[in-house]
N, C-alpha and C. Protein backbone atom coordinates (compact mmCIF):
# COMPACT_ATOMS: atom_id res chain seq x y z
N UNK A 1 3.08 -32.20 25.53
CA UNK A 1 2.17 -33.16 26.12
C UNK A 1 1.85 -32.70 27.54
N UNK A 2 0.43 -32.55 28.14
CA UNK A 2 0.17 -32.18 29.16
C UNK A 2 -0.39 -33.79 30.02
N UNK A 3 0.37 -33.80 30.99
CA UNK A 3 0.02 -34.61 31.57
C UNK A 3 -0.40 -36.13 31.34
N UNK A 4 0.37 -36.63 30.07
CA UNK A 4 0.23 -37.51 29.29
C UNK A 4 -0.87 -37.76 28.23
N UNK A 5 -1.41 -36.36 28.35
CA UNK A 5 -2.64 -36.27 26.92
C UNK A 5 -2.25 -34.79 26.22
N UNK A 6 -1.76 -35.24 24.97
CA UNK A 6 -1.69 -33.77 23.94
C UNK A 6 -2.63 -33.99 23.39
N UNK A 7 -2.08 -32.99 22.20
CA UNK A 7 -3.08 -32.88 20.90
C UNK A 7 -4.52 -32.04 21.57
N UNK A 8 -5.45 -32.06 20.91
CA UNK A 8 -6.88 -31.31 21.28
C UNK A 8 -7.14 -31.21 23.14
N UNK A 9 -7.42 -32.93 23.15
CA UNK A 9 -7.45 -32.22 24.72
C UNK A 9 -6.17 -31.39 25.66
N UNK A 10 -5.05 -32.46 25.68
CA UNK A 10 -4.31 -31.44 26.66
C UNK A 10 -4.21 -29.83 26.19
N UNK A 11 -3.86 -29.56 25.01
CA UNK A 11 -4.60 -28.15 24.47
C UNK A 11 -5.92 -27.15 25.06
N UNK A 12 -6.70 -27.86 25.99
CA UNK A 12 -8.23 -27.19 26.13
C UNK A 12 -7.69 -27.54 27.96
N UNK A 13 -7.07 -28.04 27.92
CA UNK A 13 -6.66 -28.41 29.33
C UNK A 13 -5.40 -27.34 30.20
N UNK A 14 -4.60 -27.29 29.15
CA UNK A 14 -3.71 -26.17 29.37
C UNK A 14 -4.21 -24.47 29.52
N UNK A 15 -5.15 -24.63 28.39
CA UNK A 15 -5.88 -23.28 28.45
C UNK A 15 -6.62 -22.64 29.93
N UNK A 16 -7.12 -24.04 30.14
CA UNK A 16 -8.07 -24.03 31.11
C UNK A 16 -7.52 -23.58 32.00
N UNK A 17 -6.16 -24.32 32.41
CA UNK A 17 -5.91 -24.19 33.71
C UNK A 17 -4.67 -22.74 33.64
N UNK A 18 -4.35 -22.00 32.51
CA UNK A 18 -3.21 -21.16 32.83
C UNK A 18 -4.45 -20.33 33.20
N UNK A 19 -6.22 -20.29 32.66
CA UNK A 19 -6.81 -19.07 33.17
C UNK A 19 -7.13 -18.65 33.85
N UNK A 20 -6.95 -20.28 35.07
CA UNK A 20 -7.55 -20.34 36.42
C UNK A 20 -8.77 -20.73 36.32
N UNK A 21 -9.59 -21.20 35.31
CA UNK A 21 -10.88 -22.03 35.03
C UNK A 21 -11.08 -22.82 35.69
N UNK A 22 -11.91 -23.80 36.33
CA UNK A 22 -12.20 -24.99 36.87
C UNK A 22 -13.09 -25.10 36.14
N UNK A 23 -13.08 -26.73 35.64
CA UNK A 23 -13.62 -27.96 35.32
C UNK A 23 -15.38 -27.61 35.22
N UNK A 24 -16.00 -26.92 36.21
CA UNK A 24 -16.78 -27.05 36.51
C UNK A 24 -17.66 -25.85 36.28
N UNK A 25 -16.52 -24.82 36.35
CA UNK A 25 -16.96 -22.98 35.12
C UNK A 25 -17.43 -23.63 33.79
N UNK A 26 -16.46 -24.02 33.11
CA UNK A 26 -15.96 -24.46 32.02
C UNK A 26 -17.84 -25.39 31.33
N UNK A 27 -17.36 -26.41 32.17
CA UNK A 27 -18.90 -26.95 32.29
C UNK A 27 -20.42 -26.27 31.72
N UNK A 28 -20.37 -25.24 33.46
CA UNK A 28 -21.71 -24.89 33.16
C UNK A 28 -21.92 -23.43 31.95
N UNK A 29 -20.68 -22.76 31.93
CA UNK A 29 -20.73 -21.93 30.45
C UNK A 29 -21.29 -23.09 29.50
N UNK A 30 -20.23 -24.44 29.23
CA UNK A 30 -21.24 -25.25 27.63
C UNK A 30 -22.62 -25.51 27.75
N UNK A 31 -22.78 -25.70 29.59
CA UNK A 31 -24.11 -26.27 29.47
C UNK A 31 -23.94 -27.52 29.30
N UNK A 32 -22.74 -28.66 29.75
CA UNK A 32 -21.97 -30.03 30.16
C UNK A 32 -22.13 -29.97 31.34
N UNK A 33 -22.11 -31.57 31.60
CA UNK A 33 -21.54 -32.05 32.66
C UNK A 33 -20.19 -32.19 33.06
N UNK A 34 -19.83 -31.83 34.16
CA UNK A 34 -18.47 -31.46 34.86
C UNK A 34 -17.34 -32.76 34.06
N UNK A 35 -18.35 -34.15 34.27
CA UNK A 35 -17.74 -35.29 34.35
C UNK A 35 -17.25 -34.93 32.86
N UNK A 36 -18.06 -34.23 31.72
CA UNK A 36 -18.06 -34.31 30.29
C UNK A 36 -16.59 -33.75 30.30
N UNK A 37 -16.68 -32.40 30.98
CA UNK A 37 -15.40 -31.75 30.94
C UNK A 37 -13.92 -32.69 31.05
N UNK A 38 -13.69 -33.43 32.12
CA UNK A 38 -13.01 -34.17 32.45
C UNK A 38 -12.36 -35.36 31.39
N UNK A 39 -13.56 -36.19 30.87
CA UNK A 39 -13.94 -36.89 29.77
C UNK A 39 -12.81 -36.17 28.70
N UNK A 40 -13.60 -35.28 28.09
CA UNK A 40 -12.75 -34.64 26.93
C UNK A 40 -11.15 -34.21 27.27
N UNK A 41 -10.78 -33.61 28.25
CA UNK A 41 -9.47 -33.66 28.88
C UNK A 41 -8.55 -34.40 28.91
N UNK A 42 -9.28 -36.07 29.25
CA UNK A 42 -8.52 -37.08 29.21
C UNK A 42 -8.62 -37.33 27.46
N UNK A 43 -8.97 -36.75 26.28
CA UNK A 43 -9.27 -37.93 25.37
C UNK A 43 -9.99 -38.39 24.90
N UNK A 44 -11.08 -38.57 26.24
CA UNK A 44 -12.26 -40.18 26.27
C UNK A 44 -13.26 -39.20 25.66
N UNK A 45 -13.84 -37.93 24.90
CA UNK A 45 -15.38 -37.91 24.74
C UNK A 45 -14.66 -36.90 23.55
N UNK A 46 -15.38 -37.07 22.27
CA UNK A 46 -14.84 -36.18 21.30
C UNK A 46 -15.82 -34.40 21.14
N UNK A 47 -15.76 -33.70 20.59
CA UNK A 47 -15.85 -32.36 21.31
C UNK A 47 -16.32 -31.83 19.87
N UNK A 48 -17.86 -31.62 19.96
CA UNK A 48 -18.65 -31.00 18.82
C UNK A 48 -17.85 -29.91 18.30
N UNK A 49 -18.35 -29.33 17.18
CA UNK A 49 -18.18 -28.40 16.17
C UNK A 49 -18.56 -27.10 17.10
N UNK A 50 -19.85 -27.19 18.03
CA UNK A 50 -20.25 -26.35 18.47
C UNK A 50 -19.83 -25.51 20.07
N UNK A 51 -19.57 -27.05 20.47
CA UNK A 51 -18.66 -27.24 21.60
C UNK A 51 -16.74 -26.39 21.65
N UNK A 52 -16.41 -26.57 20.41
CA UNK A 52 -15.35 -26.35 19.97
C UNK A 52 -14.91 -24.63 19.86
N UNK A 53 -16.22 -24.03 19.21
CA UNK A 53 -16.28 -22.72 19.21
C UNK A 53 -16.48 -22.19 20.54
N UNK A 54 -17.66 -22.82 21.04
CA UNK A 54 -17.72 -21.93 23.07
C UNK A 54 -16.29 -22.28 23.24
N UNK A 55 -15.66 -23.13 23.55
CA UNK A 55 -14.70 -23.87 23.88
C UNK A 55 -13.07 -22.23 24.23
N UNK A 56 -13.21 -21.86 22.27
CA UNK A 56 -12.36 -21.31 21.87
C UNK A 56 -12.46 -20.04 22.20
N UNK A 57 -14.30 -19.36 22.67
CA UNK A 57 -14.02 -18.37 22.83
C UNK A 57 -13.70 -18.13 24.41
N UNK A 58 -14.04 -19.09 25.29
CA UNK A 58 -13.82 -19.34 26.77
C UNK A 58 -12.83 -19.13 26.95
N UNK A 59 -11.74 -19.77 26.51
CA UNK A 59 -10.63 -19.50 26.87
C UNK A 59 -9.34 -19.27 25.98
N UNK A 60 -10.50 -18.06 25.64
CA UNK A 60 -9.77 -17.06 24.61
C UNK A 60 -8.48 -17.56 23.77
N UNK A 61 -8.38 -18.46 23.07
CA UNK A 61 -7.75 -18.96 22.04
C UNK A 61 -8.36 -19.45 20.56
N UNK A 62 -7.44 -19.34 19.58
CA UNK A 62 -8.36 -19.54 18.22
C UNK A 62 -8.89 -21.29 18.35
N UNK A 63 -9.69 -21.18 17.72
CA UNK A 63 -10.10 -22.81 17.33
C UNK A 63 -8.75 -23.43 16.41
N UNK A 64 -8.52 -22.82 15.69
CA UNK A 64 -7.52 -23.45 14.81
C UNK A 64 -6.21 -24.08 15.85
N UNK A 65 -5.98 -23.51 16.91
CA UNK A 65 -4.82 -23.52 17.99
C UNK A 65 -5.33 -24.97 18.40
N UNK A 66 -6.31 -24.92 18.95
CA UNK A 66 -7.10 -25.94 19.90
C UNK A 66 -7.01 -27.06 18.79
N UNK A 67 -7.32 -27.07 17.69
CA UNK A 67 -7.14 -28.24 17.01
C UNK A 67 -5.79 -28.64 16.64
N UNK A 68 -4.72 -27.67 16.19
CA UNK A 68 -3.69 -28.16 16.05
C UNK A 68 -2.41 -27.81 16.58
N UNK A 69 -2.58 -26.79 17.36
CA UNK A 69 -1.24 -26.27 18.16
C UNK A 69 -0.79 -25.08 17.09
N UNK A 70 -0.61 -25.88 15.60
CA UNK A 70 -0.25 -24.40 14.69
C UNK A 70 -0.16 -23.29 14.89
N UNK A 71 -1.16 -22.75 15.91
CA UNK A 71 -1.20 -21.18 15.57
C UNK A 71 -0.68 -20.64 17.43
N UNK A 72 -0.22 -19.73 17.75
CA UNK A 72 0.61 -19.44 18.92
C UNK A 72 -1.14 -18.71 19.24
N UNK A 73 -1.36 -18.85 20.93
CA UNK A 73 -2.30 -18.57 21.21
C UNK A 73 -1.53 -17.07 21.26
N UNK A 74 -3.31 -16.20 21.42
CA UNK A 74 -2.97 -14.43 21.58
C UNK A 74 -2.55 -14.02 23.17
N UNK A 75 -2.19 -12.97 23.21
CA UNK A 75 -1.72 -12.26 24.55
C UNK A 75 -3.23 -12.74 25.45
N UNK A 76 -2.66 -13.20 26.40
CA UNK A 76 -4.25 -13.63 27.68
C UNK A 76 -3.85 -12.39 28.58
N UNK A 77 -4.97 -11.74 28.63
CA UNK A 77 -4.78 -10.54 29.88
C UNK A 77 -5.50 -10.89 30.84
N UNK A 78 -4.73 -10.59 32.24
CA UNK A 78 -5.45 -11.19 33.54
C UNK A 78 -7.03 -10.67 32.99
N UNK A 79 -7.81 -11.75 33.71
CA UNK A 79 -9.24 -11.25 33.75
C UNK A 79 -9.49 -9.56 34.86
N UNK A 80 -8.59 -9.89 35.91
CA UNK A 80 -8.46 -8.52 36.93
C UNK A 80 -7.67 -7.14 35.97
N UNK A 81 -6.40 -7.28 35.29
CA UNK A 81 -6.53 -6.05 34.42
C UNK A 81 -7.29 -5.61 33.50
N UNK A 82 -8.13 -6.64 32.88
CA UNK A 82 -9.71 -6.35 31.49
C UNK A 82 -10.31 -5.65 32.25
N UNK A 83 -10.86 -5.97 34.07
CA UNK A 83 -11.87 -5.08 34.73
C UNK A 83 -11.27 -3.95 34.59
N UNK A 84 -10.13 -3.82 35.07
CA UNK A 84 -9.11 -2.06 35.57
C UNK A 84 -9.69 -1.52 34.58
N UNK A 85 -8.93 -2.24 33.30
CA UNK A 85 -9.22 -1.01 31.92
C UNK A 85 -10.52 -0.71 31.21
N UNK A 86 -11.52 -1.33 31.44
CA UNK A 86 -13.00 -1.26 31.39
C UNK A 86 -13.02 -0.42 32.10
N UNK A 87 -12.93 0.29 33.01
CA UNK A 87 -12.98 1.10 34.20
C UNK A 87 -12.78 1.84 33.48
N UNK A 88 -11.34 2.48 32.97
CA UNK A 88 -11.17 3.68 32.26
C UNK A 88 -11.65 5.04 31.07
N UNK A 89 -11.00 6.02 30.86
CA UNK A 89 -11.74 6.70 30.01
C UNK A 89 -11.00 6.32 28.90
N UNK A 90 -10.86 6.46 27.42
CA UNK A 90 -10.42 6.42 26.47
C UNK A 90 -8.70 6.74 26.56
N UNK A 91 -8.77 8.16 27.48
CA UNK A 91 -7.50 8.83 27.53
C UNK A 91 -6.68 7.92 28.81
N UNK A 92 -7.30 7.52 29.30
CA UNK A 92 -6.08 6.95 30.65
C UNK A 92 -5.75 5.38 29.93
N UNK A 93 -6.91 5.14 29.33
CA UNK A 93 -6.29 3.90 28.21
C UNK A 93 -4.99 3.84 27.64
N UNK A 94 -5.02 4.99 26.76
CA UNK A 94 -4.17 5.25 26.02
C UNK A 94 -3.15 5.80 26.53
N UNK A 95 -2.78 6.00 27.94
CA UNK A 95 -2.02 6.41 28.90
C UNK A 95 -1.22 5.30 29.42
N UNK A 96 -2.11 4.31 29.66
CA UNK A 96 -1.88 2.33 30.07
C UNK A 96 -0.58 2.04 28.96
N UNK A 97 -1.58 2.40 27.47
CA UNK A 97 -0.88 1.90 26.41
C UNK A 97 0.63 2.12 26.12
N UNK A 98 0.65 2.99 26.93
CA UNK A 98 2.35 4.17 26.28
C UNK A 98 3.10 3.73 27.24
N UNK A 99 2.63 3.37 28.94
CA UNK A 99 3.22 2.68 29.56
C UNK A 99 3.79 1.48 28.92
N UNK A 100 2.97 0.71 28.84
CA UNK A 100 3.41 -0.24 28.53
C UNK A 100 4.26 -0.58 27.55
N UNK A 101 4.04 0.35 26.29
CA UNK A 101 5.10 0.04 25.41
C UNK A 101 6.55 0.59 25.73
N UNK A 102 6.40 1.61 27.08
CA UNK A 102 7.30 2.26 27.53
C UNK A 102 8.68 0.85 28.45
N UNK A 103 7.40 -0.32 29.03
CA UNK A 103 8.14 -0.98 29.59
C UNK A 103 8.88 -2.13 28.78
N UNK A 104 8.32 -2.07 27.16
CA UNK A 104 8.25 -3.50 26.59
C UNK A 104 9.30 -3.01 25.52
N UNK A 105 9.65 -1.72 25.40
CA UNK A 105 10.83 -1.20 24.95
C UNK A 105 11.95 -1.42 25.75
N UNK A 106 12.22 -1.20 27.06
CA UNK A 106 12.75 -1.45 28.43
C UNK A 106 13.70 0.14 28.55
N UNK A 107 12.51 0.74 28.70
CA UNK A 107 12.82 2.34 28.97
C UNK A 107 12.98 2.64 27.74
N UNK A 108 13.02 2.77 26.37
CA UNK A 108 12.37 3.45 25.52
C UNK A 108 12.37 4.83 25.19
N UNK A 109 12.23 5.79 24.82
CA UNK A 109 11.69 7.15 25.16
C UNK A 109 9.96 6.81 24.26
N UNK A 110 9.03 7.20 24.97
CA UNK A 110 7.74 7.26 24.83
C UNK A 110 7.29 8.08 23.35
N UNK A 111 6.19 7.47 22.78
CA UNK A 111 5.83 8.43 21.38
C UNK A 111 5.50 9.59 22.28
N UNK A 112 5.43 10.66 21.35
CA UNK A 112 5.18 12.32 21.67
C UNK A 112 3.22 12.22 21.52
N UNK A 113 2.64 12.33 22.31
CA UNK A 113 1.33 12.38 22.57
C UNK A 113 1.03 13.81 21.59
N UNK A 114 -0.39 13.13 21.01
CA UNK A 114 -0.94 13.55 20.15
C UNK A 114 -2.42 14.29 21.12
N UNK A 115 -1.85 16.05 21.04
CA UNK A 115 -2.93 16.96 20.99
C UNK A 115 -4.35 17.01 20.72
N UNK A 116 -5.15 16.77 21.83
CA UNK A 116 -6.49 16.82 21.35
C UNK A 116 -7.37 18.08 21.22
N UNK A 117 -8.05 18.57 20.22
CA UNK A 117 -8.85 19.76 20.54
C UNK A 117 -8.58 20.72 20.23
C-alpha cells in the first residue's frame, strides 16, 4: 500500500515516483490534466484502456503489473545510463555487458571474448 492507496493507483504512483517523474511530465506525455494525474493516484478518476497503455509504457512497466501487481516489474535503468549506452559502439556495449556480469557474479572470471574478423 502506497500511501494509503494500493492496487492500480498506488501502483502508477510508485512507478512514477521511483523514476523521478512528476505529476505534471506524466500529464503532459497523456495529454491530461496535472489535476487528472493526481485524481487517478488517489483512486478518484478511473484510467482508460488507452490511458493504461501510455501509462505502462511511461514508466516502463507491463500493463499487466499496473493492474495487478502479479507480474515483478523489469530492470528500470537510470534514464542517465540509457543516454551513456546510446552513446556507444556495439563493441564498448558489449564491453559494459561483461562488466557487469563481471560485478553481478561478484568477481566471477569473465566469458572469454569472442574474436571478430
Amino acid at each position: 500500500m502506497i500511501n494509503g492507496v494500493d492496487g492500480l493507483p498506488g501502483r502508477i504512483r510508485e512507478a512514477r515516483e521511483y523514476l523521478g517523474l512528476s505529476q505534471q511530465f506524466v500529464s503532459d506525455q497523456l495529454g491530461i490534466h496535472r489535476a487528472s494525474v493526481t485524481e487517478i493516484e488517489k483512486g478518484r478518476r478511473k484510467v482508460s484502456a488507452e490511458e493504461l497503455a501510455q501509462l505502462a509504457k511511461l514508466l516502463r512497466r507491463p500493463a499487466g503489473w499496473l493492474l495487478t501487481g502479479q507480474y515483478d516489474p523489469p530492470v528500470v535503468l537510470p534514464p542517465r545510463l540509457i543516454a551513456v549506452l546510446d552513446t556507444l559502439s556495439e563493441r564498448d556495449r558489449e564491453e559494459v555487458t561483461r562488466f557487469a556480469e563481471f560485478i553481478a557474479h561478484a568477481g566471477g572470471p569473465p566469458r572469454p571474448r569472442e574474436e571478430k574478423g
